[in-house]
C-alpha atoms as a PDB file:
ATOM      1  CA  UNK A   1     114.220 -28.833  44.835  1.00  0.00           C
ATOM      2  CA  UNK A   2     115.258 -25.226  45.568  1.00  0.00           C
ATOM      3  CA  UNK A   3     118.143 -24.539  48.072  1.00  0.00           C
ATOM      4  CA  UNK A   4     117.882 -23.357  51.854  1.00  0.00           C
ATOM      5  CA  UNK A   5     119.149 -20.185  53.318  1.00  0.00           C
ATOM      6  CA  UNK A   6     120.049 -20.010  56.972  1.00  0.00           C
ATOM      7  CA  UNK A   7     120.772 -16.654  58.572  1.00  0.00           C
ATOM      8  CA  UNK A   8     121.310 -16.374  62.265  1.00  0.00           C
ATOM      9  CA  UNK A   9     122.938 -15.380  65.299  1.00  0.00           C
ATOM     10  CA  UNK A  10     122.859 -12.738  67.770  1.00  0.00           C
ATOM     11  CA  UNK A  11     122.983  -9.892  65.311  1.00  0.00           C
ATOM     12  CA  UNK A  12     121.130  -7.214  63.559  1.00  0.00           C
ATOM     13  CA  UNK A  13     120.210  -8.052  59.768  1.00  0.00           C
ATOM     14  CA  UNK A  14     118.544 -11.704  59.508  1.00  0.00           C
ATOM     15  CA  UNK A  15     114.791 -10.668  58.975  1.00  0.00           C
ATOM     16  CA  UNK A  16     115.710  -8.023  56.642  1.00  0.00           C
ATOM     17  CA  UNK A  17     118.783  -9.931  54.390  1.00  0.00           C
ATOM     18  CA  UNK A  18     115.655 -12.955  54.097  1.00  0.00           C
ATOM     19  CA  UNK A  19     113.048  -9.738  53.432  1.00  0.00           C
ATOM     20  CA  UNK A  20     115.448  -8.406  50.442  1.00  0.00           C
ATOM     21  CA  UNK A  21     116.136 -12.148  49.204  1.00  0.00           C
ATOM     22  CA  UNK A  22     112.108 -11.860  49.389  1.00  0.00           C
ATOM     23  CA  UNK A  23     112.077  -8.494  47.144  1.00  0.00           C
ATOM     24  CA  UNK A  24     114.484  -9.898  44.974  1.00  0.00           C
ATOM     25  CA  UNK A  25     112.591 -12.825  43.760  1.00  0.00           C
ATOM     26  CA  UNK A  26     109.227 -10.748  43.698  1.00  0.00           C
ATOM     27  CA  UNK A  27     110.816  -8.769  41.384  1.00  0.00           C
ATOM     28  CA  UNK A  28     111.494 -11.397  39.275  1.00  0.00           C
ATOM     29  CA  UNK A  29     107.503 -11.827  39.272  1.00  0.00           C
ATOM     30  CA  UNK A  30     108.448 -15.022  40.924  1.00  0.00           C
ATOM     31  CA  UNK A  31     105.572 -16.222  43.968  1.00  0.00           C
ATOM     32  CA  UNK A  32     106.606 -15.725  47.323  1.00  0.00           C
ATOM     33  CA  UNK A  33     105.139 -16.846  50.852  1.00  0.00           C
ATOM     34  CA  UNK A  34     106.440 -15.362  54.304  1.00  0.00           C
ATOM     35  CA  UNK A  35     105.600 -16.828  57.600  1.00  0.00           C
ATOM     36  CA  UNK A  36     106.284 -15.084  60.518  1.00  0.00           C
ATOM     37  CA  UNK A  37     107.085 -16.855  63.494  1.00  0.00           C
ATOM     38  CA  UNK A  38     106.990 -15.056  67.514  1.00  0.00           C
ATOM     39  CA  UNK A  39     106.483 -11.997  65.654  1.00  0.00           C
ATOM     40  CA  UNK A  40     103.190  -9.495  65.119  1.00  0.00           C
ATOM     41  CA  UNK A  41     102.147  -7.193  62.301  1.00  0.00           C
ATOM     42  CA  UNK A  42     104.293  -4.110  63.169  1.00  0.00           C
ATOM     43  CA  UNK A  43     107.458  -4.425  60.929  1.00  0.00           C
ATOM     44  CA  UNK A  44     108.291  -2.102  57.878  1.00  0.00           C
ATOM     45  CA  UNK A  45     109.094  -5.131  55.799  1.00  0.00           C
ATOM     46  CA  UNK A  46     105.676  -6.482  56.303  1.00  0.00           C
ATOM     47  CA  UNK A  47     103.995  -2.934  55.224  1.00  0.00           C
ATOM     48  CA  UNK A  48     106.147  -2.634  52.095  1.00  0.00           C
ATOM     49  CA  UNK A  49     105.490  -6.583  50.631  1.00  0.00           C
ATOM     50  CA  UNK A  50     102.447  -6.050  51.117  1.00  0.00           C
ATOM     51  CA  UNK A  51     102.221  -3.948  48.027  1.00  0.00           C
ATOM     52  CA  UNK A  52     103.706  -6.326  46.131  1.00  0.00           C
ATOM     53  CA  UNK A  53     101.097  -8.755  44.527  1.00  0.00           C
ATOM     54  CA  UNK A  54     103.410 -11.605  43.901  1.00  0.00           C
ATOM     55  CA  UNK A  55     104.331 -11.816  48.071  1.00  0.00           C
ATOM     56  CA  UNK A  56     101.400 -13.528  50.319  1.00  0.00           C
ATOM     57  CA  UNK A  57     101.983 -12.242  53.998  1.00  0.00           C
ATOM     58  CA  UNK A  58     100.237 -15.593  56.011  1.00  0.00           C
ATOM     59  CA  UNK A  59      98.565 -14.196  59.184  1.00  0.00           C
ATOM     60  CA  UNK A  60     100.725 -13.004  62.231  1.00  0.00           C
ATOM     61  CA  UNK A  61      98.834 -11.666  65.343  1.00  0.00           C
ATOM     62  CA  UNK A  62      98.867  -7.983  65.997  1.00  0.00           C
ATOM     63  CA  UNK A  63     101.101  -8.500  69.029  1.00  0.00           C
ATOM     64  CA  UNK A  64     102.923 -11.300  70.573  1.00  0.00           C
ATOM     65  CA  UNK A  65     104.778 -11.756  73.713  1.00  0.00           C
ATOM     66  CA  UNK A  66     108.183 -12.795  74.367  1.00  0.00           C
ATOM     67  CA  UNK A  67     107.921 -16.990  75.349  1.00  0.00           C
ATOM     68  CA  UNK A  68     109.574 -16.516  78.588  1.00  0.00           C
ATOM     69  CA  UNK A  69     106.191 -14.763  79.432  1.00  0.00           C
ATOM     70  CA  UNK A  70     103.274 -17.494  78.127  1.00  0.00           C
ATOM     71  CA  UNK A  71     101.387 -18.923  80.358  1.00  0.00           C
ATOM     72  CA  UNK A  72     101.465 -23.027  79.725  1.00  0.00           C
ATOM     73  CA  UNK A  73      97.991 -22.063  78.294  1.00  0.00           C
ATOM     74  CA  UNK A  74      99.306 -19.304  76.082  1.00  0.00           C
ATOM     75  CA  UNK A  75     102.142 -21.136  74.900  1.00  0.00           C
ATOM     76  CA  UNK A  76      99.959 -24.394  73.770  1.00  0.00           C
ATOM     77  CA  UNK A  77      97.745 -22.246  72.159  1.00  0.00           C
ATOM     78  CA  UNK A  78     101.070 -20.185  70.234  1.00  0.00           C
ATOM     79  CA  UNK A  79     102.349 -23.427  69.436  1.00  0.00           C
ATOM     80  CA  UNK A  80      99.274 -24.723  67.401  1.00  0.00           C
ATOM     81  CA  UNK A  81      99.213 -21.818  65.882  1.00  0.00           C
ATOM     82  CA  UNK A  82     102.840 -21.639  64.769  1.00  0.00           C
ATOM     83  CA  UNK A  83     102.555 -25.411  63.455  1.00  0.00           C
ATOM     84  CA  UNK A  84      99.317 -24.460  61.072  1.00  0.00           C
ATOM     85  CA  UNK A  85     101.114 -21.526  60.101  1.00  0.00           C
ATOM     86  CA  UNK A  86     104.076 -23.529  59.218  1.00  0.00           C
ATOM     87  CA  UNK A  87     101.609 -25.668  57.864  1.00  0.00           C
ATOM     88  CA  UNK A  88      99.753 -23.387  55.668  1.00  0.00           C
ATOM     89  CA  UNK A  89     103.400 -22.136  54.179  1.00  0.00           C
ATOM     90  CA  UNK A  90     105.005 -25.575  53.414  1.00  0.00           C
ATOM     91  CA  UNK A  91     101.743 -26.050  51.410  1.00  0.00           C
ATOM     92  CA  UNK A  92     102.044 -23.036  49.229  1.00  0.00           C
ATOM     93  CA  UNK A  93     105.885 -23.510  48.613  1.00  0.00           C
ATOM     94  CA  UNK A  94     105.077 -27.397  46.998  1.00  0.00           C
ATOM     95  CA  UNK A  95     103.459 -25.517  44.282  1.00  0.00           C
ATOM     96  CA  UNK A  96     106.002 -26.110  41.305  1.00  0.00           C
ATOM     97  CA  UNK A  97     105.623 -22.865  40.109  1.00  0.00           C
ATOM     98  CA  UNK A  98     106.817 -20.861  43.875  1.00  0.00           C
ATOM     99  CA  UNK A  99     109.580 -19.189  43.744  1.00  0.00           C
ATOM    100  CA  UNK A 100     110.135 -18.212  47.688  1.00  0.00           C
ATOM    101  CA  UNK A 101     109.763 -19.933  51.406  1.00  0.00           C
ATOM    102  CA  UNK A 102     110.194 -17.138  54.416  1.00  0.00           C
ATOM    103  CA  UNK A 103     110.371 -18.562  57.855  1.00  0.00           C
ATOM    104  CA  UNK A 104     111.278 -15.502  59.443  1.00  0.00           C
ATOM    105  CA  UNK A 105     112.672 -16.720  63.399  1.00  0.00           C
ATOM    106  CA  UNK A 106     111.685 -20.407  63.044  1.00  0.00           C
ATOM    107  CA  UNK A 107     114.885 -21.189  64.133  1.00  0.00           C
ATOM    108  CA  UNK A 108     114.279 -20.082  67.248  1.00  0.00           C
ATOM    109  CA  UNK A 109     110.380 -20.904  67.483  1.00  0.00           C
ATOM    110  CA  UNK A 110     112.213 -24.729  67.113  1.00  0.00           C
ATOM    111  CA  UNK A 111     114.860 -23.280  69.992  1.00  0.00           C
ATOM    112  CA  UNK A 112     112.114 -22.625  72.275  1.00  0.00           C
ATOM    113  CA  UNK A 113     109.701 -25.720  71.955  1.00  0.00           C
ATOM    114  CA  UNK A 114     106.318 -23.556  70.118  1.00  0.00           C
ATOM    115  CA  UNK A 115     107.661 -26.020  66.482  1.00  0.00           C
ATOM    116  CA  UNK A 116     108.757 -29.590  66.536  1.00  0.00           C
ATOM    117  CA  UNK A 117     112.083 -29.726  64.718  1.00  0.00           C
ATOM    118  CA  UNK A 118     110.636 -32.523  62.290  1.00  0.00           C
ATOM    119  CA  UNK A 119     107.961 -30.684  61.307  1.00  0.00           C
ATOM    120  CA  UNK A 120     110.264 -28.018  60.159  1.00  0.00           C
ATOM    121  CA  UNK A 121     112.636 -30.346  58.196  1.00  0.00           C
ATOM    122  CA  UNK A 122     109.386 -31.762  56.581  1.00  0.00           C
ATOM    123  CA  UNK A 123     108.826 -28.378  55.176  1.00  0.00           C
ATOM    124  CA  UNK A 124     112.149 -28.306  53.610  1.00  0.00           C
ATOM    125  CA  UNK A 125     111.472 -30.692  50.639  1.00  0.00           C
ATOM    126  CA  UNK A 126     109.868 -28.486  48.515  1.00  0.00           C
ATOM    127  CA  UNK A 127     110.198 -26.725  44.509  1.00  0.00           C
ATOM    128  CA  UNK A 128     111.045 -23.253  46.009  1.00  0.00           C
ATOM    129  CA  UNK A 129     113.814 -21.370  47.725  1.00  0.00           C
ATOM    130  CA  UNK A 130     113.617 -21.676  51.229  1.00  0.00           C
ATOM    131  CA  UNK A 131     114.964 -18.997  54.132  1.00  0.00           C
ATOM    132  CA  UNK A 132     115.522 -19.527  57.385  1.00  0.00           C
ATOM    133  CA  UNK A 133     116.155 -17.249  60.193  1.00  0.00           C
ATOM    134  CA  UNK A 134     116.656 -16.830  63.991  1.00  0.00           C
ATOM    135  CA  UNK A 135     119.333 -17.052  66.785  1.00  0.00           C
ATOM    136  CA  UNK A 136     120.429 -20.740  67.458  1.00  0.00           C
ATOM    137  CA  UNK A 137     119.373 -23.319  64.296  1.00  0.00           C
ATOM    138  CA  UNK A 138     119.518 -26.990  65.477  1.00  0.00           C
ATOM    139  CA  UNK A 139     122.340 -28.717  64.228  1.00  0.00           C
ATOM    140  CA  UNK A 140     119.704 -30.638  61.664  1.00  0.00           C
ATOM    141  CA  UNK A 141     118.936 -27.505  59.616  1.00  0.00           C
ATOM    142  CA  UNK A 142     122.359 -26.143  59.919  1.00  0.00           C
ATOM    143  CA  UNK A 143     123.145 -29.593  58.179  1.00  0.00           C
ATOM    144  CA  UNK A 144     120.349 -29.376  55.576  1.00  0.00           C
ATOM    145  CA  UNK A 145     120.759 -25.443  54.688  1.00  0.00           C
ATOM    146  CA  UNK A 146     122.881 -24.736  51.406  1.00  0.00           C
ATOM    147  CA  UNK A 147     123.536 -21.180  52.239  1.00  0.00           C
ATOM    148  CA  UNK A 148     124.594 -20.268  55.928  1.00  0.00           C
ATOM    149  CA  UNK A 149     125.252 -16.586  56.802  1.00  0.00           C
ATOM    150  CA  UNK A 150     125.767 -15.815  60.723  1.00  0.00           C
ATOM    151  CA  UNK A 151     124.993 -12.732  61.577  1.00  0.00           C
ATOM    152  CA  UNK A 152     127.273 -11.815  64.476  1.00  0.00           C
ATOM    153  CA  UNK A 153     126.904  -8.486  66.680  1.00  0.00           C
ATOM    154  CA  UNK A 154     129.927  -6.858  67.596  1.00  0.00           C
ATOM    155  CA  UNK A 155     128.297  -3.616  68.364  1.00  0.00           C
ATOM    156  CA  UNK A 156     124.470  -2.600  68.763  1.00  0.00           C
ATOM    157  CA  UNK A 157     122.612   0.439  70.500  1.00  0.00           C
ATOM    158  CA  UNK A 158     120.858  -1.929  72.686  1.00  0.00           C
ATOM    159  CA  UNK A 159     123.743  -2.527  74.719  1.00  0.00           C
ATOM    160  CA  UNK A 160     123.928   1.426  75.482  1.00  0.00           C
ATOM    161  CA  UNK A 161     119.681   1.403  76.748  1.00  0.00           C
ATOM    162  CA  UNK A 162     118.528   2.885  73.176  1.00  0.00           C
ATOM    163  CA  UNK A 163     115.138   0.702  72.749  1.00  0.00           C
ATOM    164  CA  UNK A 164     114.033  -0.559  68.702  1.00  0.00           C
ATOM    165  CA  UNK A 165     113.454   2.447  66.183  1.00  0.00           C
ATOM    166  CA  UNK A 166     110.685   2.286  63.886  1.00  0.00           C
ATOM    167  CA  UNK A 167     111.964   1.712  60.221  1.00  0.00           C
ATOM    168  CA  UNK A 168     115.584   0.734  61.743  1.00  0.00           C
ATOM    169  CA  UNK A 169     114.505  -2.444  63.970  1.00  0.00           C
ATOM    170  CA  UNK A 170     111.354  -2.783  62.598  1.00  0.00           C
END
């Protein structure tokens, strides 16, 4: 089995440390899968692995909205689609021959009800590296992950009213 990455907390960094580990092993002509989770298409890591043949980008919408702001309709209907994307990963990374798992935010997509938490840890048994990100892991996949980096802000221009900057936030 391959080892699992954790990064998370309330700072700037997770997405793109699990993005690099991502470049890294694509560089090493190695497979790689990333699933996306409470997240859309606009990010500058998405635009540049996409060039990359070895990296598979599974389907995000164009937009999302925060989860505070589903309707109960809206969030069923996020929440089916975050388990067949989670789905549709975990299959990919059993392949002997895959080299890379991204589950950018599923930490918190487990946080805020849209994934079960077992049907994240039965993703976790696979042949390839596995990353996790997002703000508060349960306790389980703290337990499970091999690597744990917390990413903690001390500092960030969000406090001082300057909104996300193309190519720096995303």
């Amino acid at each position: 089995l391959g080892l699992l990455h954790l990064y998370y907390g309330d700072g700037k960094g997770k997405t793109t440390a699990a993005m690099g580990l991502a470049l890294r092993m694509a560089g090493r002509g190695r497979p790689v899968a990333v699933a996306q989770f409470m997240k859309g298409q606009d990010s500058g890591e998405r635009a540049a692995l996409a060039l990359l043949p070895s990296v598979t980008l599974l389907e995000v919408p164009d937009q999302v909205k925060f989860s505070f702001l589903l309707t109960e309709a809206e969030f069923q209907a996020e929440s089916a689609r975050s388990l067949r994307l989670l789905e549709e990963a975990a299959a990919l990374a059993r392949r002997p021959d895959w080299g890379l798992l991204v589950l950018d935010e599923v930490c918190t997509a487990v946080e805020v009800g849209l994934l079960p938490l077992q049907s994240v840890l039965d993703c976790l048994d696979v042949p390839a590296e596995v990353v996790l990100t997002g703000h508060n892991p349960h306790p389980a996949l703290l337990d499970r992950a091999d690597y744990i980096t917390r990413m903690e802000k001390l500092r960030h221009p969000y406090d001082k009213g300057i909104s996300a900057r193309r190519g720096v936030e995303f």
